[in-house]
Protein backbone atom coordinates (compact mmCIF):
# COMPACT_ATOMS: atom_id res chain seq x y z
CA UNK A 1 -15.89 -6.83 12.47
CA UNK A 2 -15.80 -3.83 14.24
CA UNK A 3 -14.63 -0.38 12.83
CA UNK A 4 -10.84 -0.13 13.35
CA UNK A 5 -9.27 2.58 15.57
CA UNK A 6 -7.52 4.15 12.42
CA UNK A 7 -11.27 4.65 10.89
CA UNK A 8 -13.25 7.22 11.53
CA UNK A 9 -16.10 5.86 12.71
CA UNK A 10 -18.77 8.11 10.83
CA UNK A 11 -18.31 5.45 7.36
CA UNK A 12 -20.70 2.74 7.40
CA UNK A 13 -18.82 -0.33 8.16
CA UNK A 14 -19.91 -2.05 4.75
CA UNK A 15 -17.62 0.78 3.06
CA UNK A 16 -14.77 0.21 5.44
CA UNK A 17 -14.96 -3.66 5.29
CA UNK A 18 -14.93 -3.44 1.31
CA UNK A 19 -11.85 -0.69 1.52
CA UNK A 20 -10.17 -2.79 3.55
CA UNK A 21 -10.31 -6.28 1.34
CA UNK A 22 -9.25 -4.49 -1.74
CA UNK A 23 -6.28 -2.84 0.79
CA UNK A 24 -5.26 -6.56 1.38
CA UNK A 25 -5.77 -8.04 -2.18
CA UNK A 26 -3.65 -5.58 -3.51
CA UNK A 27 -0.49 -6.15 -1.16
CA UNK A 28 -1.08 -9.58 -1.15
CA UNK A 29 -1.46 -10.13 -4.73
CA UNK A 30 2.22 -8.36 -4.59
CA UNK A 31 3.65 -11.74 -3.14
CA UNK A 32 3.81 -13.40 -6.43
CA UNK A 33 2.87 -10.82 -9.18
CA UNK A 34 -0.94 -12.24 -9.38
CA UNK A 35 -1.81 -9.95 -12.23
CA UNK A 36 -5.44 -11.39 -12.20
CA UNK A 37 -5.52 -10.81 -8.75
CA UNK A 38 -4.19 -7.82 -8.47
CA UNK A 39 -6.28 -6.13 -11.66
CA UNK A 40 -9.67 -6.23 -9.68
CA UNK A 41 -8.39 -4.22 -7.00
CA UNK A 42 -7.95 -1.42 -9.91
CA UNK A 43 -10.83 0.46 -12.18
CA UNK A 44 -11.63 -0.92 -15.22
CA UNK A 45 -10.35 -0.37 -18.13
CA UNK A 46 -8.05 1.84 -15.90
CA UNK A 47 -6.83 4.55 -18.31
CA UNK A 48 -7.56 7.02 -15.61
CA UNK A 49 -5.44 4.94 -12.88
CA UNK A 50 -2.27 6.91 -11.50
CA UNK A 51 0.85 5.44 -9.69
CA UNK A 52 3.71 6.52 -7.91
CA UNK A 53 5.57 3.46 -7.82
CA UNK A 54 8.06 2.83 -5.58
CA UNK A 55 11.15 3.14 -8.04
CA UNK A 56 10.30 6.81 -8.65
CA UNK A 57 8.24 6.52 -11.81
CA UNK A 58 5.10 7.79 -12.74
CA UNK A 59 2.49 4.86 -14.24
CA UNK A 60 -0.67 6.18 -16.18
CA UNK A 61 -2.67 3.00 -16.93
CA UNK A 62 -3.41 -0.14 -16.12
CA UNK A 63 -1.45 -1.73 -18.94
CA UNK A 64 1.33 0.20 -18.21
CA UNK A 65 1.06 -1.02 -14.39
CA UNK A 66 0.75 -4.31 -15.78
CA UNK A 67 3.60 -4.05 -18.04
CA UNK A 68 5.57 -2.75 -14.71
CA UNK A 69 4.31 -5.74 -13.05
CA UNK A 70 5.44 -8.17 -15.87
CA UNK A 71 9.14 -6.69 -15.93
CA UNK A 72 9.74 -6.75 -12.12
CA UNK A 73 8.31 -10.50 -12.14
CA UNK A 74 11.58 -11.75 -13.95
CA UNK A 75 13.59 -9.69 -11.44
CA UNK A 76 12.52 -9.87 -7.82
CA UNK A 77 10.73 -12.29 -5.72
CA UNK A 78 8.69 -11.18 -3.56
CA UNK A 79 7.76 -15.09 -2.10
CA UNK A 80 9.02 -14.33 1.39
CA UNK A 81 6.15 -12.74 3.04
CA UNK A 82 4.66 -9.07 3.75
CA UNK A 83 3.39 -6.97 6.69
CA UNK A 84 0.99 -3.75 6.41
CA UNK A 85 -0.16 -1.40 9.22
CA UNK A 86 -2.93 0.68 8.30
CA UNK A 87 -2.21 3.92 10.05
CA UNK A 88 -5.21 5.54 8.63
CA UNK A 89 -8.37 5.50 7.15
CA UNK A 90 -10.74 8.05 6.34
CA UNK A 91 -14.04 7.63 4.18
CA UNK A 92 -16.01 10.57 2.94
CA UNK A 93 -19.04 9.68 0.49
CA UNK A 94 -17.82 8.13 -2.51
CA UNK A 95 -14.02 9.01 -1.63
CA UNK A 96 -11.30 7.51 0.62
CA UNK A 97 -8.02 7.35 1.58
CA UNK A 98 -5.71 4.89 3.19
CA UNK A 99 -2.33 5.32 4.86
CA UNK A 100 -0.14 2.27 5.57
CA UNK A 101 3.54 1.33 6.34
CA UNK A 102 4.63 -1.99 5.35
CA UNK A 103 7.59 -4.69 5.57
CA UNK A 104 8.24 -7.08 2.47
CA UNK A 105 10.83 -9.63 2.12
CA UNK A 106 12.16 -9.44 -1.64
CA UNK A 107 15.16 -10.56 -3.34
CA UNK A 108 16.55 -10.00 -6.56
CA UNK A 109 16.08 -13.31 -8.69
CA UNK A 110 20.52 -12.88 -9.75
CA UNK A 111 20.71 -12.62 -5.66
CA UNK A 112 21.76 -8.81 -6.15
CA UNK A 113 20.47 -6.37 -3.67
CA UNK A 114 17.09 -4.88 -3.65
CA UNK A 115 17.32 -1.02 -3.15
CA UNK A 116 15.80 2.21 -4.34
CA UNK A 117 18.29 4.77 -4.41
CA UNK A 118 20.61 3.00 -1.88
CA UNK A 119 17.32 3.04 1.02
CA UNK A 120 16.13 -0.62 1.82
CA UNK A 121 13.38 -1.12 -0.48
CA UNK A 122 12.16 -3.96 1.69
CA UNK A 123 10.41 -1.47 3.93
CA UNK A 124 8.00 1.82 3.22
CA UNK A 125 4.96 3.49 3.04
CA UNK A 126 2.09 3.98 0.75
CA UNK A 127 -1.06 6.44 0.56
CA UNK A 128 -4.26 4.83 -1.53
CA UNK A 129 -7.11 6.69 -2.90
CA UNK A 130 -10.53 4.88 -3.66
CA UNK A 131 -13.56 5.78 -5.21
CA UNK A 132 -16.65 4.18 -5.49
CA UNK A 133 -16.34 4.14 -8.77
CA UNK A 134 -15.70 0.68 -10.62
CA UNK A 135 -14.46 2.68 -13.88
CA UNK A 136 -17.52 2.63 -15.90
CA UNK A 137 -19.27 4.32 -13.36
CA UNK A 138 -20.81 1.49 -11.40
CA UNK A 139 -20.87 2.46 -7.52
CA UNK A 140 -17.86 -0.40 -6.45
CA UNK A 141 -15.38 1.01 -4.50
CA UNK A 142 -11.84 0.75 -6.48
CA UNK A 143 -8.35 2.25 -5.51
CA UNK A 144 -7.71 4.76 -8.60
CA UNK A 145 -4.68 6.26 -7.16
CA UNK A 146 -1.50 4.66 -4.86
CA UNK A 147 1.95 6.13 -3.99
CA UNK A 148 4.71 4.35 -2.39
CA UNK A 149 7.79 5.83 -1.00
CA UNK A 150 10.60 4.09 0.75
CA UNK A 151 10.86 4.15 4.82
CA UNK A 152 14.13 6.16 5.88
CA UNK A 153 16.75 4.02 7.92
CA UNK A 154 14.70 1.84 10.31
CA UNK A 155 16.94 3.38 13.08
CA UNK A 156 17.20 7.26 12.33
CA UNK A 157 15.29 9.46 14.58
CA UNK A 158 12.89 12.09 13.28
CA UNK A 159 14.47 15.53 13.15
CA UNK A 160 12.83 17.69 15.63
CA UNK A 161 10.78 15.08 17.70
CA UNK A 162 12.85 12.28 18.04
CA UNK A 163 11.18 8.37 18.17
CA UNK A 164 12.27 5.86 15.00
CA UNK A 165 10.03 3.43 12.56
CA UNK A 166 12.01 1.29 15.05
CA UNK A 167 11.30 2.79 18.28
CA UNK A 168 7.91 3.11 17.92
CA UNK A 169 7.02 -0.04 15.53
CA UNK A 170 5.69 0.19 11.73
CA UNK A 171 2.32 1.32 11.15
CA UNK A 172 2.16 3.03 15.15
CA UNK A 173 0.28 6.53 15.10
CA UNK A 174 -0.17 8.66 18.40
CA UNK A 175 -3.57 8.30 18.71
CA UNK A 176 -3.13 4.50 19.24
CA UNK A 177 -1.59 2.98 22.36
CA UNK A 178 1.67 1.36 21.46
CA UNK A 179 1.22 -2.80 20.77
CA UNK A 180 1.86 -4.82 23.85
CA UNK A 181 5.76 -5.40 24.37
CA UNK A 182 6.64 -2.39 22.24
């Protein structure tokens, strides 16, 4: 695999590879709540994680993110399939950071309407932080930090510049040619 265009390519390509499979085990372990899976992405015992979830709330540890995870299980499923674009990567030493948009299809289990604060919470954006640090200070690269905010309307142009998420396609940067056919 060869580094992607979102990567700077000054990291060796071991970190980036390693970055990018926890990237995907965390947003795929999302599909069906895989705690398991979705734990090893995370330092351990993770009482120094931090998230901003996507509902607005703060989450301090690992068994409170599990806890979120276990509450949101009974409510939504998440079965239908998801999409990330990594928009960016950078890799500095033993720190990183990830920026990605994403698409999810999600339903509320009582066939209600997903939504956080009345914006489609099917679609959004996240920034992850990793260290190479597996939480008791063994050099494994771990994401210690994630925020997730909601994308606005898919259709609303940017004030000032113009272009949508829809005009220009989730996860597109300007430093990478638009997709064929976009």
């Amino acid at each position: 695999m060869t580094a992607p265009t979102f990567a700077r390519r000054t990291a060796p390509q071991e970190d980036i590879d390693q970055i990018l499979h926890l990237h995907r085990e965390w947003w795929e372990s999302n599909l069906d709540w895989d705690i398991p899976r979705m734990s090893k992405v995370f330092p351990e015992p993770g009482d120094e994680y931090l998230m901003f979830n996507f509902n607005g709330h703060p989450y301090f540890t690992m068994r409170e993110k599990t806890a979120l995870w276990e509450f949101y299980r009974e409510l939504i499923d998440q079965s239908g399939g998801m999409t990330t674009k990594v928009m960016r990567l950078e890799v500095k030493g033993d720190m990183a950071w990830l920026a990605c948009e994403f698409s999810i299809e999600a339903e509320m289990r009582d066939g209600g309407e997903w939504t956080a604060d009345n914006v489609d919470a099917t679609v959004g954006r996240a920034t992850e932080i990793y260290h190479r640090d597996n939480g008791s200070g063994a050099p494994e690269w771990r994401m210690w930090h994630t925020q997730i905010t909601a994308l606005p309307p898919l259709d609303e142009e940017r004030p000032g510049l113009g272009g949508s998420t829809a005009s220009r396609g989730l996860g597109w940067v300007p430093w990478n040619p638009l997709p064929e056919g976009v």
